[in-house]
N, C-alpha and C. Protein backbone atom coordinates (compact mmCIF):
# COMPACT_ATOMS: atom_id res chain seq x y z
N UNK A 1 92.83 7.48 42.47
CA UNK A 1 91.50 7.94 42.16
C UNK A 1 91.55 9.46 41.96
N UNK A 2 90.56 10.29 40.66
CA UNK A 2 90.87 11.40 40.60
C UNK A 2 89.61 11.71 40.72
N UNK A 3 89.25 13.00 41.25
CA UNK A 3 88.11 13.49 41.02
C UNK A 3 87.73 14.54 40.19
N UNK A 4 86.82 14.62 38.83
CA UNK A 4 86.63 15.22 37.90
C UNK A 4 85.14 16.37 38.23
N UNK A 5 84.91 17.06 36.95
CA UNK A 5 84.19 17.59 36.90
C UNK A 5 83.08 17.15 35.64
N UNK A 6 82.24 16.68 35.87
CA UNK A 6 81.11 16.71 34.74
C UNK A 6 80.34 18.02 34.47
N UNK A 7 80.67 18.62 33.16
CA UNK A 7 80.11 20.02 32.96
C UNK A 7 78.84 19.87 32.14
N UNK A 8 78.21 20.99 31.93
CA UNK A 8 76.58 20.78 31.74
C UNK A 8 76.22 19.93 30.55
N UNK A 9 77.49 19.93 29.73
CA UNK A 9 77.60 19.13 28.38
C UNK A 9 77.81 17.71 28.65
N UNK A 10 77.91 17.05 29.79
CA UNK A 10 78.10 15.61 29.98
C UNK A 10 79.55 15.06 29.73
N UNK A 11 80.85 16.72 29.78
CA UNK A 11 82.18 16.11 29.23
C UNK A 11 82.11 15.77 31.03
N UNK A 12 83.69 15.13 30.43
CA UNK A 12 84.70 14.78 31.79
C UNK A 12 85.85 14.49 31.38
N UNK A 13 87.18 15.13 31.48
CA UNK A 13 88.35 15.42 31.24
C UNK A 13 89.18 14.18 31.86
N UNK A 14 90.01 13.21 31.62
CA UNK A 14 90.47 12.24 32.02
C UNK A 14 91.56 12.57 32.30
N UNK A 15 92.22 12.12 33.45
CA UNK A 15 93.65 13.04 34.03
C UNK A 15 94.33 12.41 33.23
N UNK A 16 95.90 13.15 32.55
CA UNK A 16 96.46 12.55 31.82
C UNK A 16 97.26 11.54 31.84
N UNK A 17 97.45 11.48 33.18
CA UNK A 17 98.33 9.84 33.93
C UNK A 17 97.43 8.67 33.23
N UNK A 18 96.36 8.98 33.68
CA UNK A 18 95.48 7.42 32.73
C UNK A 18 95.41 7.44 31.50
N UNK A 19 95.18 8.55 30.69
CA UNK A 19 95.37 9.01 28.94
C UNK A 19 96.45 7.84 28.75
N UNK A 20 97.53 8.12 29.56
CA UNK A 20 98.78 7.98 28.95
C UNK A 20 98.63 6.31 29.20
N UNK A 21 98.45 6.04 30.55
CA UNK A 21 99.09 4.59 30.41
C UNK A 21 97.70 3.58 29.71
N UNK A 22 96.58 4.56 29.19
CA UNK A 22 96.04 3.81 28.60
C UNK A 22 95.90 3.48 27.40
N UNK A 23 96.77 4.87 26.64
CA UNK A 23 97.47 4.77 25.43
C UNK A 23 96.38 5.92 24.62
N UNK A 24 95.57 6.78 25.30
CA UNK A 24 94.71 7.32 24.56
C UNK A 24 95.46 8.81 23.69
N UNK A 25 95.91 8.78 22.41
CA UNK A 25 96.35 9.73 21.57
C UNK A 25 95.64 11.16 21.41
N UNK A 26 95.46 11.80 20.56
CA UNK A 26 94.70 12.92 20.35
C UNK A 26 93.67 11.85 19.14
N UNK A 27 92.48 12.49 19.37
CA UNK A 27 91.65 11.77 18.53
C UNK A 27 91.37 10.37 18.50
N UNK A 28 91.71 9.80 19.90
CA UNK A 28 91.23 7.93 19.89
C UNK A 28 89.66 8.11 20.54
N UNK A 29 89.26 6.59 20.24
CA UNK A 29 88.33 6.92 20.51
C UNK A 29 87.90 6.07 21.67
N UNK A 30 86.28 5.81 22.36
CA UNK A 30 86.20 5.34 23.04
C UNK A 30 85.15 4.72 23.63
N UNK A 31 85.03 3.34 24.20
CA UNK A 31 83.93 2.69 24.45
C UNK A 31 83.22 2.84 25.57
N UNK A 32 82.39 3.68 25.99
CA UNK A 32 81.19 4.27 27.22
C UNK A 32 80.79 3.09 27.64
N UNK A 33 80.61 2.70 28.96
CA UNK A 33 79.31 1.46 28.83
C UNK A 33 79.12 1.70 30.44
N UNK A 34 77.75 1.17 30.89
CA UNK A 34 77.40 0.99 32.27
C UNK A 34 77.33 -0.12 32.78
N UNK A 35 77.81 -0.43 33.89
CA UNK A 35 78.12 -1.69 34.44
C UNK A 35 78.15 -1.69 36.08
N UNK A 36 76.55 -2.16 36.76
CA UNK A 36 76.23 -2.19 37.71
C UNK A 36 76.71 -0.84 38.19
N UNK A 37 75.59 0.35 37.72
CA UNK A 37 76.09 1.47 38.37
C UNK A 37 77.00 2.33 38.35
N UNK A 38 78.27 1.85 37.54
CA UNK A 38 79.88 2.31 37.06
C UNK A 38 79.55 3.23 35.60
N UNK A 39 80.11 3.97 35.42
CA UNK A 39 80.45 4.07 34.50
C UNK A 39 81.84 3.74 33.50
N UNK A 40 81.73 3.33 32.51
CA UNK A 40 83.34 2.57 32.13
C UNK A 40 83.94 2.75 31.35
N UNK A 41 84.65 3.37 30.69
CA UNK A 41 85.49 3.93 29.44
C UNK A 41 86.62 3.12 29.58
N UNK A 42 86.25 2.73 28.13
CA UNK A 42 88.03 2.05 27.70
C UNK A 42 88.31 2.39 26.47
N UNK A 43 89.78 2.22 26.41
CA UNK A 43 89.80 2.43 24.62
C UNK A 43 89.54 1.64 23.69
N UNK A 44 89.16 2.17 22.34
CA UNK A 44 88.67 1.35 21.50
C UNK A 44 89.88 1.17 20.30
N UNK A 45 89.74 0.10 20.01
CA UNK A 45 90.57 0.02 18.75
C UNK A 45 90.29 0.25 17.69
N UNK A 46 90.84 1.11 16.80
CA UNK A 46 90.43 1.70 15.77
C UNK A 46 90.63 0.29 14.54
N UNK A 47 90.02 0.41 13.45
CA UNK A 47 89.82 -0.74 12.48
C UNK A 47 91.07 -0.63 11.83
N UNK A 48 91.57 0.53 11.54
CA UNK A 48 92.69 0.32 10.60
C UNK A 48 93.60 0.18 11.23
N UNK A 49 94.08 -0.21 12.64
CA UNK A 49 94.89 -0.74 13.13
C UNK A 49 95.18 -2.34 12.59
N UNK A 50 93.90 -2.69 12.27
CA UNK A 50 94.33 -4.13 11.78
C UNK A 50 94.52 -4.68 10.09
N UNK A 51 94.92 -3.07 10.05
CA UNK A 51 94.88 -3.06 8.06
C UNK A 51 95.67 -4.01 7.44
N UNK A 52 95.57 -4.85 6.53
CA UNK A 52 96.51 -5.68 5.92
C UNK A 52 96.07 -6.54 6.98
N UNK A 53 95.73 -7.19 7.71
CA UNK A 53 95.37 -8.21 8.56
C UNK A 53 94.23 -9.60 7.87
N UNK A 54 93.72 -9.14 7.19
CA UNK A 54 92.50 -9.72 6.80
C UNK A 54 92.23 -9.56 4.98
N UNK A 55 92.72 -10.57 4.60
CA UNK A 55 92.53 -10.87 2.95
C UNK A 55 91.37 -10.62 2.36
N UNK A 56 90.88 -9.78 1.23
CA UNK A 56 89.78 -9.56 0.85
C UNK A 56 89.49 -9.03 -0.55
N UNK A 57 88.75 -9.72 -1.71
CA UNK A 57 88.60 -9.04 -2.88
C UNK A 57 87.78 -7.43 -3.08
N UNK A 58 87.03 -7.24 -2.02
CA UNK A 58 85.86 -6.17 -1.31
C UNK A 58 87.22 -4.88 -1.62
N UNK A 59 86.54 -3.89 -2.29
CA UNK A 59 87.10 -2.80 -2.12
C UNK A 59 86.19 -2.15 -1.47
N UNK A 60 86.98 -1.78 -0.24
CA UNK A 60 85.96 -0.58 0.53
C UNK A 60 87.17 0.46 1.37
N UNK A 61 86.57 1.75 1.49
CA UNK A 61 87.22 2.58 1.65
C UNK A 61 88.00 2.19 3.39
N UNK A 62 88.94 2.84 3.99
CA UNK A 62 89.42 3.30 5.12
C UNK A 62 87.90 3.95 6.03
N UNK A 63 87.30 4.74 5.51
CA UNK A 63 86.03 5.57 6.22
C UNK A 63 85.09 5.00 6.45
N UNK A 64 84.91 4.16 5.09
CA UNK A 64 83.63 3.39 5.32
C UNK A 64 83.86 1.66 6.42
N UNK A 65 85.27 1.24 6.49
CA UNK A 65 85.45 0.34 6.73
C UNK A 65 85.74 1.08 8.57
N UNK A 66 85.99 2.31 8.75
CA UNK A 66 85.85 2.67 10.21
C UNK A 66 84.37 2.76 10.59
N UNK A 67 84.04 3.34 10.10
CA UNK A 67 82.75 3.48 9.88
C UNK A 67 81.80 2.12 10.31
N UNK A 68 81.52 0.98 9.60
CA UNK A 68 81.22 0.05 10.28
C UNK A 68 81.29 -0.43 11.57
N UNK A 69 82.82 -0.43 11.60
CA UNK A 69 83.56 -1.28 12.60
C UNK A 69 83.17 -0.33 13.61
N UNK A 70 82.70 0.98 13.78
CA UNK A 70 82.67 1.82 15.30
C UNK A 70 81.17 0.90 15.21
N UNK A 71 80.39 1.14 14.39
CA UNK A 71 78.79 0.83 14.55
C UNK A 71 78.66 -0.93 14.81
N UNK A 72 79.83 -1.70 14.45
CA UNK A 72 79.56 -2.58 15.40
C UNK A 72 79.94 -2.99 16.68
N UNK A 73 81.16 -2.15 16.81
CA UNK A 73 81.06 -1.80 18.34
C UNK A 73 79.97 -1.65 19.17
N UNK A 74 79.05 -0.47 18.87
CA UNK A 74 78.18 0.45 19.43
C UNK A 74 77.38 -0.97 19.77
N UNK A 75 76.83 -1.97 18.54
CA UNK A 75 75.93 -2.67 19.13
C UNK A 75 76.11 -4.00 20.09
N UNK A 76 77.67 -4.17 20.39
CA UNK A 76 78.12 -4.91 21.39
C UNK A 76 78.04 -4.60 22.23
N UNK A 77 77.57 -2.94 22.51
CA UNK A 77 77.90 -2.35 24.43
C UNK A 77 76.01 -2.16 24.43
N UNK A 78 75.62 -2.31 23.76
CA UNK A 78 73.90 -2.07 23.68
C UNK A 78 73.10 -3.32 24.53
């Protein structure tokens, strides 16, 4: 257990022992949610991790196709 600082901006710096074994890179991102009182961060999987995964005539960009995929995240933790 570490104990952090929440500064007036609502950050909080994650010690890097958990960064690491949780695989969080520079620039990943991440899923907030409250749960009985907890607060809960996990990592999120970015969409183009699953590029070439999924057959499709749809041309849509890398941005726009992250883009979605965070905003339907967002409304699964809602």
């Amino acid at each position: 257990m570490y104990i952090v600082t929440v500064t007036s901006q609502g950050q909080i710096t994650i010690p890097a022992k958990i960064r690491r074994q949780l695989g969080f890179g520079k620039s990943k991102k991440a899923l907030v949610s409250e749960q009985r009182g907890k607060i809960v961060i996990e990592p999120s999987r970015d969409i183009l991790d699953l590029q070439g995964a999924f057959k499709t005539d749809k041309k849509i960009s890398p941005k726009t196709a992250r883009q979605k995929f965070e905003e339907y995240l967002a409304s699964r933790t809602k």
